[in-house]
Structures are given as structure tokens and as C-alpha cells.
PDB file of N, CA and C in Angstrom:
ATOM      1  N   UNK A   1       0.842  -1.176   0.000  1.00  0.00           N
ATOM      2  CA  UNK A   1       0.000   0.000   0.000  1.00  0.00           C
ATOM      3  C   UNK A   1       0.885   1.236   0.000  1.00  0.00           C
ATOM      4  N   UNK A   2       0.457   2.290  -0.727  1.00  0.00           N
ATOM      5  CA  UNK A   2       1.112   3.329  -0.970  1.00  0.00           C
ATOM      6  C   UNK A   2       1.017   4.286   0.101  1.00  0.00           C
ATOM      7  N   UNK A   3       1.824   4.957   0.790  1.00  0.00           N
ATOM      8  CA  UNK A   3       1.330   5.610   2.173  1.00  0.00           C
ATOM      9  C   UNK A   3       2.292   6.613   1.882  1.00  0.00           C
ATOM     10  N   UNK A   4       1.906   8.614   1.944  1.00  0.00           N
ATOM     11  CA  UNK A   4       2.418   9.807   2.063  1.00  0.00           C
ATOM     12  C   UNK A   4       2.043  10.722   1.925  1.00  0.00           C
ATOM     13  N   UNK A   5       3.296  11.218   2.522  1.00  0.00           N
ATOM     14  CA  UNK A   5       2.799  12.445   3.124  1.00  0.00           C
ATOM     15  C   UNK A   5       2.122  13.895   2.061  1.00  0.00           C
ATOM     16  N   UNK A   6       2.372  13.577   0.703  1.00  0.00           N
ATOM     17  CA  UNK A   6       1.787  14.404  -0.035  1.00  0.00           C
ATOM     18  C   UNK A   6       0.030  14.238  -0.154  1.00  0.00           C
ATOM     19  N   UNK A   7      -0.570  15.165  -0.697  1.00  0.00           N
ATOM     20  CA  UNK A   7      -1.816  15.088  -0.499  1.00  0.00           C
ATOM     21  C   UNK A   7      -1.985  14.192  -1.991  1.00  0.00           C
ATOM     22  N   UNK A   8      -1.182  14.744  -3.082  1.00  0.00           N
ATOM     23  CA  UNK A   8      -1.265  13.823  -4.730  1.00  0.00           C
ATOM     24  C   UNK A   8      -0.147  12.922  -5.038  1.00  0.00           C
ATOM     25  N   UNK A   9      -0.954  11.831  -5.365  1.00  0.00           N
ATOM     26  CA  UNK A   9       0.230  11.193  -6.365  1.00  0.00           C
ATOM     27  C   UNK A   9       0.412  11.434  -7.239  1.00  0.00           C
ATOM     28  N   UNK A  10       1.503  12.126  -8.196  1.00  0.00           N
ATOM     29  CA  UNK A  10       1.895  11.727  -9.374  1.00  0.00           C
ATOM     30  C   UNK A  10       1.610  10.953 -10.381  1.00  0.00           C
ATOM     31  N   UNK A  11       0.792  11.109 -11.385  1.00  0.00           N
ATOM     32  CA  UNK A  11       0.889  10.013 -12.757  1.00  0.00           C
ATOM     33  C   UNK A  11      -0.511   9.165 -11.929  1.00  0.00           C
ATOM     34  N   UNK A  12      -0.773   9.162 -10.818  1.00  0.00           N
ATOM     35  CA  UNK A  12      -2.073   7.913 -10.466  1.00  0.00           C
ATOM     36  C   UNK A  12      -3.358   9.232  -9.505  1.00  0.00           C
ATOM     37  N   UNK A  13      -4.240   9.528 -10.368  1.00  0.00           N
ATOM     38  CA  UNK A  13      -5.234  10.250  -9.557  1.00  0.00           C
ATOM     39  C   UNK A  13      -5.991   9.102  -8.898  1.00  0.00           C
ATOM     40  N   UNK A  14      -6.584  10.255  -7.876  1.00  0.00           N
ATOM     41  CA  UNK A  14      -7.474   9.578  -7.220  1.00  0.00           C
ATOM     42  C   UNK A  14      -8.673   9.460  -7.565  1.00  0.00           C
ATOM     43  N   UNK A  15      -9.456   8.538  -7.576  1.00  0.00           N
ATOM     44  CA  UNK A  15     -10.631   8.057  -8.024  1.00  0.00           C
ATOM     45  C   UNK A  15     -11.665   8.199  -6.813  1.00  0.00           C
ATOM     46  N   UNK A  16     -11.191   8.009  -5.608  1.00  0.00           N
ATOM     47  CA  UNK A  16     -12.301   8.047  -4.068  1.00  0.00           C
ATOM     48  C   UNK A  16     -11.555   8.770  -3.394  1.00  0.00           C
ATOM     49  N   UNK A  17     -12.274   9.403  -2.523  1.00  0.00           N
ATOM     50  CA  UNK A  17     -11.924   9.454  -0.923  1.00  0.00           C
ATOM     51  C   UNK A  17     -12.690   8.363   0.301  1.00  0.00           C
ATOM     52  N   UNK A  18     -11.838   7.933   0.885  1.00  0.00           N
ATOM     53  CA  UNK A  18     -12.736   6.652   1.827  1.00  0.00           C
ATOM     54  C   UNK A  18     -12.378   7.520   3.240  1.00  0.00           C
ATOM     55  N   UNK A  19     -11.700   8.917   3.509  1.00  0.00           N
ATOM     56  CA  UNK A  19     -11.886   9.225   4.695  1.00  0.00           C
ATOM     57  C   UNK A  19     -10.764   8.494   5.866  1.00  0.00           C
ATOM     58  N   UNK A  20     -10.837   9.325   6.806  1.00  0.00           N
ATOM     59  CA  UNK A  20      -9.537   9.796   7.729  1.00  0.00           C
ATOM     60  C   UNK A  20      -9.236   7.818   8.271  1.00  0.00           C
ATOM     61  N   UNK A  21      -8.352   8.108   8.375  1.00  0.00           N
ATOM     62  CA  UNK A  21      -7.844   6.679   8.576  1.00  0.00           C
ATOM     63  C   UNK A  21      -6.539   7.085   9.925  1.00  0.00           C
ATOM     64  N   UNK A  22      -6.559   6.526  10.977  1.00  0.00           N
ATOM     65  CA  UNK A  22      -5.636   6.624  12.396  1.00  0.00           C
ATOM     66  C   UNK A  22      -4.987   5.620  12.677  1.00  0.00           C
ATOM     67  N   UNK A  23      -3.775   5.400  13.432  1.00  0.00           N
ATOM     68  CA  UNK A  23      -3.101   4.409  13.708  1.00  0.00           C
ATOM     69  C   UNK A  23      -2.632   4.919  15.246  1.00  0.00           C
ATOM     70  N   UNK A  24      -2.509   4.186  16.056  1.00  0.00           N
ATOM     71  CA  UNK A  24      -1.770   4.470  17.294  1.00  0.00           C
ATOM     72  C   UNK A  24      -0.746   3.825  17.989  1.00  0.00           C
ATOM     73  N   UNK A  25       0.223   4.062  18.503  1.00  0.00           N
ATOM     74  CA  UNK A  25       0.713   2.799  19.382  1.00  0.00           C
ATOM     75  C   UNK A  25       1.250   3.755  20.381  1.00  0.00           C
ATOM     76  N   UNK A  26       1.516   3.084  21.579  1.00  0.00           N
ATOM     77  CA  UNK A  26       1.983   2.867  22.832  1.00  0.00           C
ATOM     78  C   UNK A  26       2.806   2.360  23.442  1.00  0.00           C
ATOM     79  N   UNK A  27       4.434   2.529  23.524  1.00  0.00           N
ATOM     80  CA  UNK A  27       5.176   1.541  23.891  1.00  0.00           C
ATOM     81  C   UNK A  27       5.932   2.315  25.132  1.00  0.00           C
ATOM     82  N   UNK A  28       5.621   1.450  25.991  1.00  0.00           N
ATOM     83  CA  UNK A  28       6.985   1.833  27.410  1.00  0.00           C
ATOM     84  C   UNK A  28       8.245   1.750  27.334  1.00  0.00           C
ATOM     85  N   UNK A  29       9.130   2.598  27.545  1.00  0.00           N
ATOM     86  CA  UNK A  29      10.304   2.496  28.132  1.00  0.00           C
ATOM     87  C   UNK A  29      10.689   2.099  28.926  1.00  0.00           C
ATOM     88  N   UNK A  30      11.316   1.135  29.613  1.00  0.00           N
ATOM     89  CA  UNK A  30      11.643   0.478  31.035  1.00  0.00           C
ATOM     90  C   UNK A  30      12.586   1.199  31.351  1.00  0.00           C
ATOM     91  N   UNK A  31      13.125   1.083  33.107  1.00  0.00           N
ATOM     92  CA  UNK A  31      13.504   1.714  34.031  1.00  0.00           C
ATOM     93  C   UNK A  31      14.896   2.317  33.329  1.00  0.00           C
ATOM     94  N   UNK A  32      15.673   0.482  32.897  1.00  0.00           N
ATOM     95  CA  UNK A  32      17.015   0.599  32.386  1.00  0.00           C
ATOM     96  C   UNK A  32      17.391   1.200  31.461  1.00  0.00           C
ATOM     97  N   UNK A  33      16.405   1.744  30.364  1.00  0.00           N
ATOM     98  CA  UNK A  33      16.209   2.463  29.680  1.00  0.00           C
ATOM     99  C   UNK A  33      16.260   3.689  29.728  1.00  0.00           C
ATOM    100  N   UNK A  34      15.775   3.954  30.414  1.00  0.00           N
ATOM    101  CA  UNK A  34      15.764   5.654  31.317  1.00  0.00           C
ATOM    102  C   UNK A  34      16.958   6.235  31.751  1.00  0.00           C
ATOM    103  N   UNK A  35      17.400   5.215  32.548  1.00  0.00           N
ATOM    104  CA  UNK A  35      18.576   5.155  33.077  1.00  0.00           C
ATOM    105  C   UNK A  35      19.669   5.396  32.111  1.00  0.00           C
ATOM    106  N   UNK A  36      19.994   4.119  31.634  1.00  0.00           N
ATOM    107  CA  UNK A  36      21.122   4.713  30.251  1.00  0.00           C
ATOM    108  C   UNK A  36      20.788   5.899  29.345  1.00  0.00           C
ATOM    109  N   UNK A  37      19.440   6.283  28.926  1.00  0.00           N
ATOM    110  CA  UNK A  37      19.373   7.342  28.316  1.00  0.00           C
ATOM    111  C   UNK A  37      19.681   8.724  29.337  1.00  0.00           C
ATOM    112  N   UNK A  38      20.112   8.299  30.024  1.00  0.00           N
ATOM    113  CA  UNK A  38      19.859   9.534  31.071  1.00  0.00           C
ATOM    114  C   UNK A  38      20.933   9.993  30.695  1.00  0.00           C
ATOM    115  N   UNK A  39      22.373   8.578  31.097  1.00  0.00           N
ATOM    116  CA  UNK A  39      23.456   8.609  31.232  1.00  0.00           C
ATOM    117  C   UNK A  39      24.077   9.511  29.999  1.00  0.00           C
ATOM    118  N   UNK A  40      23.565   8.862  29.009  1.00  0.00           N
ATOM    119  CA  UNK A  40      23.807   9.224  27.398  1.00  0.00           C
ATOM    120  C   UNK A  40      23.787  10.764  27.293  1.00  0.00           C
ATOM    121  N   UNK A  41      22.756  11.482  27.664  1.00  0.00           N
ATOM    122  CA  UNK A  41      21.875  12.865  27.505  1.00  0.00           C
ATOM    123  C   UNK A  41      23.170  13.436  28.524  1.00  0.00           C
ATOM    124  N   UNK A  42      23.302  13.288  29.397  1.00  0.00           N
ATOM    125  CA  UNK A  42      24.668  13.410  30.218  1.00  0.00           C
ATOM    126  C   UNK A  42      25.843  13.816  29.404  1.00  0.00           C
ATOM    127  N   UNK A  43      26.257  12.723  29.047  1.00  0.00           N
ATOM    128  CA  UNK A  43      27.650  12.596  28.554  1.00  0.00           C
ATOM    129  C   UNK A  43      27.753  12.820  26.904  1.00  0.00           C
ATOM    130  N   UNK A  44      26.468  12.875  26.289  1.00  0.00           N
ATOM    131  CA  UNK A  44      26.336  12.864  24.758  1.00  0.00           C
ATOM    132  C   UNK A  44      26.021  11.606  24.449  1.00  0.00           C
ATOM    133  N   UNK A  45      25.600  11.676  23.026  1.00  0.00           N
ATOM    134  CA  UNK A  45      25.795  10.951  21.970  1.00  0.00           C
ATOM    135  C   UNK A  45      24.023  10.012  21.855  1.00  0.00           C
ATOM    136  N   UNK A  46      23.704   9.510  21.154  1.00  0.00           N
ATOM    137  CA  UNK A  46      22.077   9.069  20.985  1.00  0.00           C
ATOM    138  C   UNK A  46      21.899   8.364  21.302  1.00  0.00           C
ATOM    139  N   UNK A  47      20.501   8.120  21.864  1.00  0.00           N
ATOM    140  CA  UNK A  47      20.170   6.899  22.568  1.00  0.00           C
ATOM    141  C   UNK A  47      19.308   5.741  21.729  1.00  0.00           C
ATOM    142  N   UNK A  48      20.522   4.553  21.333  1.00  0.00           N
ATOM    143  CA  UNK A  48      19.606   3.689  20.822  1.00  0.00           C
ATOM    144  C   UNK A  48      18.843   2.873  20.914  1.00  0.00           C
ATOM    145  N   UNK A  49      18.483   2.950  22.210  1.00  0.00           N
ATOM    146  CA  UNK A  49      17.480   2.369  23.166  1.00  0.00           C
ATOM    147  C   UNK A  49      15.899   3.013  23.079  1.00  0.00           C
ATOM    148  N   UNK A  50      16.277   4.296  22.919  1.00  0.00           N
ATOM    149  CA  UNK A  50      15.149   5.139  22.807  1.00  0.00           C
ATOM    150  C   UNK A  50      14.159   5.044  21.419  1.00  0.00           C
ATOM    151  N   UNK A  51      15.755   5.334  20.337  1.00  0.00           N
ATOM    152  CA  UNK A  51      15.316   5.337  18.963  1.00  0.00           C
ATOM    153  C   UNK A  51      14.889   4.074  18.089  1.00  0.00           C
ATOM    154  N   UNK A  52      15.180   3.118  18.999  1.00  0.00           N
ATOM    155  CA  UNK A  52      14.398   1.666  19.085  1.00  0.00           C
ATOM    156  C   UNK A  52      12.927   1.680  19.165  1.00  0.00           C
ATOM    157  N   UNK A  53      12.475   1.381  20.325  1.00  0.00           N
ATOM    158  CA  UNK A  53      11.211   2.267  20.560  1.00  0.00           C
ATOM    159  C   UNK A  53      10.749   2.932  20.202  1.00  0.00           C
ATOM    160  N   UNK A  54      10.971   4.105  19.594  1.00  0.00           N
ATOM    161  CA  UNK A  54      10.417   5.133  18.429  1.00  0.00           C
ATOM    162  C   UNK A  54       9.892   4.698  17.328  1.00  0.00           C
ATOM    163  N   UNK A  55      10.766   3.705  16.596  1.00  0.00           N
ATOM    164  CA  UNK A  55      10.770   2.917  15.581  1.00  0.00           C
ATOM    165  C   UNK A  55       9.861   2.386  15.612  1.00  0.00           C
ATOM    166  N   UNK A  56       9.951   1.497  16.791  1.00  0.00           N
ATOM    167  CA  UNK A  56       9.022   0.055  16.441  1.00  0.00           C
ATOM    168  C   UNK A  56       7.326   0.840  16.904  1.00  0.00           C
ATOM    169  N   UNK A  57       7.075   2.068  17.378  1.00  0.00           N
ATOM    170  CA  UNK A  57       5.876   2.059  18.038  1.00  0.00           C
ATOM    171  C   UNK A  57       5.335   3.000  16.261  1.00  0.00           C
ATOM    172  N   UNK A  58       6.825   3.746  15.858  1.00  0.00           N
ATOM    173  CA  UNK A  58       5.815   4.649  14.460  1.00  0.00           C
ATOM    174  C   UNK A  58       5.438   3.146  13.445  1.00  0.00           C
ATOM    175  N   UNK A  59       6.266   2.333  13.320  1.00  0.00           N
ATOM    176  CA  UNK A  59       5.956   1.061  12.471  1.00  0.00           C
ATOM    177  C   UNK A  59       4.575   0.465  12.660  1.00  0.00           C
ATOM    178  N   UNK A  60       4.661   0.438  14.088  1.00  0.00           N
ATOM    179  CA  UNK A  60       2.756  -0.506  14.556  1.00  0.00           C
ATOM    180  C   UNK A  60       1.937   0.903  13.975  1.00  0.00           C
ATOM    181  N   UNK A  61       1.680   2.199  14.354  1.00  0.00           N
ATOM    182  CA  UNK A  61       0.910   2.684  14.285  1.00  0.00           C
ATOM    183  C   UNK A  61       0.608   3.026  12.346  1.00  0.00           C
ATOM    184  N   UNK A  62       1.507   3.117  11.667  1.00  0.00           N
ATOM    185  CA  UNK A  62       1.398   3.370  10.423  1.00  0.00           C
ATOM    186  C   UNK A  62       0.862   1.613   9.716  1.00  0.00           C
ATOM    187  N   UNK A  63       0.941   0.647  10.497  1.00  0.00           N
ATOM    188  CA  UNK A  63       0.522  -0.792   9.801  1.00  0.00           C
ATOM    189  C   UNK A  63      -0.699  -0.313  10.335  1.00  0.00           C
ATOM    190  N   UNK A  64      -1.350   0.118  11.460  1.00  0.00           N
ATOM    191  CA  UNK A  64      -2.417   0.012  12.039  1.00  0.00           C
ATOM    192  C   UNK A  64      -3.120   0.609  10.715  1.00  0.00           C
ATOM    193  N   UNK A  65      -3.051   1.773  10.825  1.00  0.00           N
ATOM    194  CA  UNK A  65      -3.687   3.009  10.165  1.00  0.00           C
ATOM    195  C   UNK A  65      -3.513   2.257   8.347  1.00  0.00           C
ATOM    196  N   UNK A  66      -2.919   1.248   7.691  1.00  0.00           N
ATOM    197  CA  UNK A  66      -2.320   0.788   6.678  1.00  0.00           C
ATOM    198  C   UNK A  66      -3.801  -0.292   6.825  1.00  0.00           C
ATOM    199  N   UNK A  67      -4.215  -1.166   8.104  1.00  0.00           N
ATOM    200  CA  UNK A  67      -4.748  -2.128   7.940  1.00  0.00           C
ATOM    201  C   UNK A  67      -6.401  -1.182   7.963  1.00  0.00           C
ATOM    202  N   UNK A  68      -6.740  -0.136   8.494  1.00  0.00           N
ATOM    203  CA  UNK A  68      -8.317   0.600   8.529  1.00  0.00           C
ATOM    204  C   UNK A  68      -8.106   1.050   6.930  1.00  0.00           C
ATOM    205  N   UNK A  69      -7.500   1.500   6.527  1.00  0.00           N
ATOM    206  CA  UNK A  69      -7.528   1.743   4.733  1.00  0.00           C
ATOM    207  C   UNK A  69      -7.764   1.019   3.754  1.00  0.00           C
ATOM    208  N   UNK A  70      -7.273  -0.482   4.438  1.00  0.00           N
ATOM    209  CA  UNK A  70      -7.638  -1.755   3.792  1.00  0.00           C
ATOM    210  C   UNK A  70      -8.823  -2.112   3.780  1.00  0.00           C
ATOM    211  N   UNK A  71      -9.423  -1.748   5.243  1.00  0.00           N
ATOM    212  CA  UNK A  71     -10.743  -2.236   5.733  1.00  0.00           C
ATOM    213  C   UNK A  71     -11.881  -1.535   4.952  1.00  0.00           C
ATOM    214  N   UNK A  72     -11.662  -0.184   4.785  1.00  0.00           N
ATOM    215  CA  UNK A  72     -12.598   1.097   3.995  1.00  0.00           C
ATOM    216  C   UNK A  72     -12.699   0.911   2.756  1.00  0.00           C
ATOM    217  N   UNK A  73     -11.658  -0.453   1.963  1.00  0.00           N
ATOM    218  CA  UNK A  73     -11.199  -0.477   0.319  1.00  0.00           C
ATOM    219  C   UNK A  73     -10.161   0.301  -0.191  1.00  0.00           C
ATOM    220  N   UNK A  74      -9.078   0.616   0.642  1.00  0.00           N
ATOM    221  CA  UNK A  74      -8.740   1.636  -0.233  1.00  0.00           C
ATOM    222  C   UNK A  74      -6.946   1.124  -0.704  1.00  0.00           C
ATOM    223  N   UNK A  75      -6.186   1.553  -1.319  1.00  0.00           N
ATOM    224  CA  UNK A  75      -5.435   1.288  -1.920  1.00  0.00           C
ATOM    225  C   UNK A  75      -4.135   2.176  -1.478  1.00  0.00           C
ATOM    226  N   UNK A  76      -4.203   2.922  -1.172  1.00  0.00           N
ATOM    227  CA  UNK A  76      -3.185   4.246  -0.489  1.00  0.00           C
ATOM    228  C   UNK A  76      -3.497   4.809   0.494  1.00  0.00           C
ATOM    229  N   UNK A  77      -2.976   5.689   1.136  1.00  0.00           N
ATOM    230  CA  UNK A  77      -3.195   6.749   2.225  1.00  0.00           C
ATOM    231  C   UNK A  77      -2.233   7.741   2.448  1.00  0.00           C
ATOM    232  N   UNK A  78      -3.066   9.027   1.639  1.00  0.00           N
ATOM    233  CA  UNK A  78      -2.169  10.468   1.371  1.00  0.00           C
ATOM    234  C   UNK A  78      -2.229  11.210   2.574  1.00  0.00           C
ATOM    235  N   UNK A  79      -1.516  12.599   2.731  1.00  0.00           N
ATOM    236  CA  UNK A  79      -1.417  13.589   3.164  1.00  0.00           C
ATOM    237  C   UNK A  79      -0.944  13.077   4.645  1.00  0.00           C
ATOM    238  N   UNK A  80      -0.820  12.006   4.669  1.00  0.00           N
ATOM    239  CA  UNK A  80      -0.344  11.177   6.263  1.00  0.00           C
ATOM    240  C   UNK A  80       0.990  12.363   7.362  1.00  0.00           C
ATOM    241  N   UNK A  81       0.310  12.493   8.338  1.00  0.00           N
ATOM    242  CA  UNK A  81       0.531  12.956   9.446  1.00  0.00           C
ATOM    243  C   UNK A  81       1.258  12.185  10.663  1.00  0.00           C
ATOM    244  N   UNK A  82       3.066  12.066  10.676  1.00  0.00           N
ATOM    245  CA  UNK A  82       3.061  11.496  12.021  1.00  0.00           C
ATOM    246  C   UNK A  82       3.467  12.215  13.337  1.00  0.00           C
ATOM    247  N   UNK A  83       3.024  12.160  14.520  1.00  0.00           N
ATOM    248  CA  UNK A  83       3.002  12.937  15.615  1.00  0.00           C
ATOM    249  C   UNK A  83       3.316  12.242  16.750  1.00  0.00           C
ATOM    250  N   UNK A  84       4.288  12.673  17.604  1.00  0.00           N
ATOM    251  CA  UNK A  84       5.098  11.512  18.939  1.00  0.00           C
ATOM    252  C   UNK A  84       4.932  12.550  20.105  1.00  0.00           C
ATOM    253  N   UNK A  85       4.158  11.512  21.565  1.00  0.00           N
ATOM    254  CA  UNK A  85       4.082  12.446  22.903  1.00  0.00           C
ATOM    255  C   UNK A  85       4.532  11.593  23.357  1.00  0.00           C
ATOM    256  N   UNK A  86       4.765  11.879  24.701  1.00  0.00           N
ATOM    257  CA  UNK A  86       5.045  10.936  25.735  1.00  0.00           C
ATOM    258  C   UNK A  86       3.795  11.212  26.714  1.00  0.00           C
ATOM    259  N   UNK A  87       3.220   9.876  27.711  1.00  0.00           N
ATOM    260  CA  UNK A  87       2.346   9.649  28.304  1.00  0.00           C
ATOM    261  C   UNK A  87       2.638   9.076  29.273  1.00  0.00           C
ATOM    262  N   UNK A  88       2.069   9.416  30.686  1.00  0.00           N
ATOM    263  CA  UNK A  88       2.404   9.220  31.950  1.00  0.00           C
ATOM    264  C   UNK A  88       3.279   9.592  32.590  1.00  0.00           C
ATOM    265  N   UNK A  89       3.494  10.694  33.074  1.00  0.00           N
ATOM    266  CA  UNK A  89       4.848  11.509  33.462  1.00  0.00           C
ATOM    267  C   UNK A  89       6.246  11.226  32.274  1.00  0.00           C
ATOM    268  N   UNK A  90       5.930  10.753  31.277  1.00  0.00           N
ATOM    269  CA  UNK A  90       6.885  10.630  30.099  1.00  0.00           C
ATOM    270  C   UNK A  90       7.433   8.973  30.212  1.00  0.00           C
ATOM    271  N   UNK A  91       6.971   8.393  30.990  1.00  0.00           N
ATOM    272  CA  UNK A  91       7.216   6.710  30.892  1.00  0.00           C
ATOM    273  C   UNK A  91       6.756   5.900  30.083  1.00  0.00           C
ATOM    274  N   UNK A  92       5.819   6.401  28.774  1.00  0.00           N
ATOM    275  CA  UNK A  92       5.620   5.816  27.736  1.00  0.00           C
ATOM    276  C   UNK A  92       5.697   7.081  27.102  1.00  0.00           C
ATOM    277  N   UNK A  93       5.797   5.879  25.336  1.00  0.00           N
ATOM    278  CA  UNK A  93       6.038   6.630  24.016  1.00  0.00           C
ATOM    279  C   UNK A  93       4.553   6.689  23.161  1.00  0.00           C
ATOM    280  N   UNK A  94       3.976   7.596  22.786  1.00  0.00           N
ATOM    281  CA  UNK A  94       2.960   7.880  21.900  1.00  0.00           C
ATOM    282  C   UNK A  94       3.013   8.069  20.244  1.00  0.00           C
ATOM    283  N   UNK A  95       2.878   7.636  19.576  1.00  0.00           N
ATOM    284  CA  UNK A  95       2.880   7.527  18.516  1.00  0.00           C
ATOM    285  C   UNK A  95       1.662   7.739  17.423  1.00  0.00           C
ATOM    286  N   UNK A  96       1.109   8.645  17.073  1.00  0.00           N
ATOM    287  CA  UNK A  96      -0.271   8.457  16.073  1.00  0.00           C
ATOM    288  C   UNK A  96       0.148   8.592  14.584  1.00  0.00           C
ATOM    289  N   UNK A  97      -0.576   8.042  13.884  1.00  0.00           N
ATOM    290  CA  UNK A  97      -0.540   8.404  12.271  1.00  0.00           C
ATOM    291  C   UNK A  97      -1.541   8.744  12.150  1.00  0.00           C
ATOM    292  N   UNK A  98      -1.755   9.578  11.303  1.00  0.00           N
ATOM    293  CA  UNK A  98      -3.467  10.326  10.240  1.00  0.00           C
ATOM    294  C   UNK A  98      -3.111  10.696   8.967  1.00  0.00           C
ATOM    295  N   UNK A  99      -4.112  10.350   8.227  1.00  0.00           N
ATOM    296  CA  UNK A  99      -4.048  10.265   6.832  1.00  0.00           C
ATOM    297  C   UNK A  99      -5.831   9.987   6.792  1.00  0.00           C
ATOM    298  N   UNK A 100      -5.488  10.349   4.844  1.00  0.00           N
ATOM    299  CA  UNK A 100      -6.934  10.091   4.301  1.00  0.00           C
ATOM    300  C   UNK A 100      -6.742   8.821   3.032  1.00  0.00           C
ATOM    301  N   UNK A 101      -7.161   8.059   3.415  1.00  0.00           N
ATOM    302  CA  UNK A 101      -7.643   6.748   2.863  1.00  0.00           C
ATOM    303  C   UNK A 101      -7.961   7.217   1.428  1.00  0.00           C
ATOM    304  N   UNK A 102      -7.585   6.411   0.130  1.00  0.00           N
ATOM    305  CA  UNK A 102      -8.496   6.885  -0.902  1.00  0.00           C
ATOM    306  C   UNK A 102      -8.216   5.510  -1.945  1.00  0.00           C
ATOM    307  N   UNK A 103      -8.624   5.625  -3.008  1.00  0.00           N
ATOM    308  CA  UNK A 103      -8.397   4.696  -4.336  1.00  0.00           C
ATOM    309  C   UNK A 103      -7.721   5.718  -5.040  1.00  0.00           C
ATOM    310  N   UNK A 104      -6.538   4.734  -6.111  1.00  0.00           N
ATOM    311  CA  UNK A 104      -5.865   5.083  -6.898  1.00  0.00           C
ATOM    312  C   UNK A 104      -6.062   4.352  -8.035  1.00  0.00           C
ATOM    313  N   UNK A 105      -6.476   5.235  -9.475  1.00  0.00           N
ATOM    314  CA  UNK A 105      -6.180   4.675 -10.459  1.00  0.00           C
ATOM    315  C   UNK A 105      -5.072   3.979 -11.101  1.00  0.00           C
TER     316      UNK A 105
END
């Protein structure tokens, strides 16, 4: 499935709109995690502990939002939106996708 952030594709118009399509995920950071990122933020350099987690929670939420587009019929999902909070005094990672579902010729 074709998924971006532009509102048009190129060379393939759209034929439908099937409407807003969301994905979410939620993943915790554990203690040790915190901890070494702390250390890291300290002393420098990136935390790939963190950017792990980042990863894997934008991946679930963009399959999520990939599998309701499927569900509506649709073939792509343009103008896609991704947005990251943290939740619960910052001990989890938030992740949403939004986009609009459509058919492509």
C-alpha cells in the first residue's frame, strides 16, 4: 500500500476518498532504559534504546492506520501525518498516524 505524506500522487489520480484513517501505538520504556538514556543525555551521543522504541511504536501505528484503509477499500493513504508524545509523566512513548484513505487509479 502506498502511504504519504503528499496530499497527490503523481501520474495515479485519485478516483475516491474513503476518509480519515488513524493508527496508534503505545510503547513503554523500562527503568534501564531511562537510566542509560539519562546517562547518554549526560555525557552525549544518541540513545539507541530510545530510537528503538520510536521505531518500532511509528511502524505498529502506520501498519495500524495501513490495515483501517484496507478495511474502507482503499489502496493508499495520502497527506499522512506522524506525531510523537510521551504519556504518563513521560514513561511511555505515543505515537499516532493520520491520513486520508483513498483509491488510486
Amino acid at each position: 500500500m502506498l502511504v504519504t505524506t503528499t496530499h497527490l500522487v503523481e501520474g495515479k489520480p485519485i478516483e475516491t476518498y474513503l476518509g480519515v484513517v488513524t493508527g496508534e501505538a503505545i510503547l513503554g520504556a523500562n527503568i534501564f532504559r531511562d537510566m542509560f538514556a539519562g546517562i547518554r543525555d549526560i555525557i552525549g551521543g544518541r540513545s539507541g534504546a530510545y530510537e528503538e522504541v520510536l521505531r518500532k511504536a511509528r511502524e505498529a501505528a502506520l501498519q495500524e492506520m495501513q490495515n483501517e484503509a484496507r478495511a474502507k477499500g482503499g489502496n493508499a493513504v495520502v497527506a499522512v501525518d506522524i506525531d510523537y508524545a510521551t504519556v504518563g509523566q513521560g514513561s511511555m512513548l505515543m505515537v499516532t498516524c493520520t491520513g486520508t484513505a483513498v483509491v488510486l487509479r
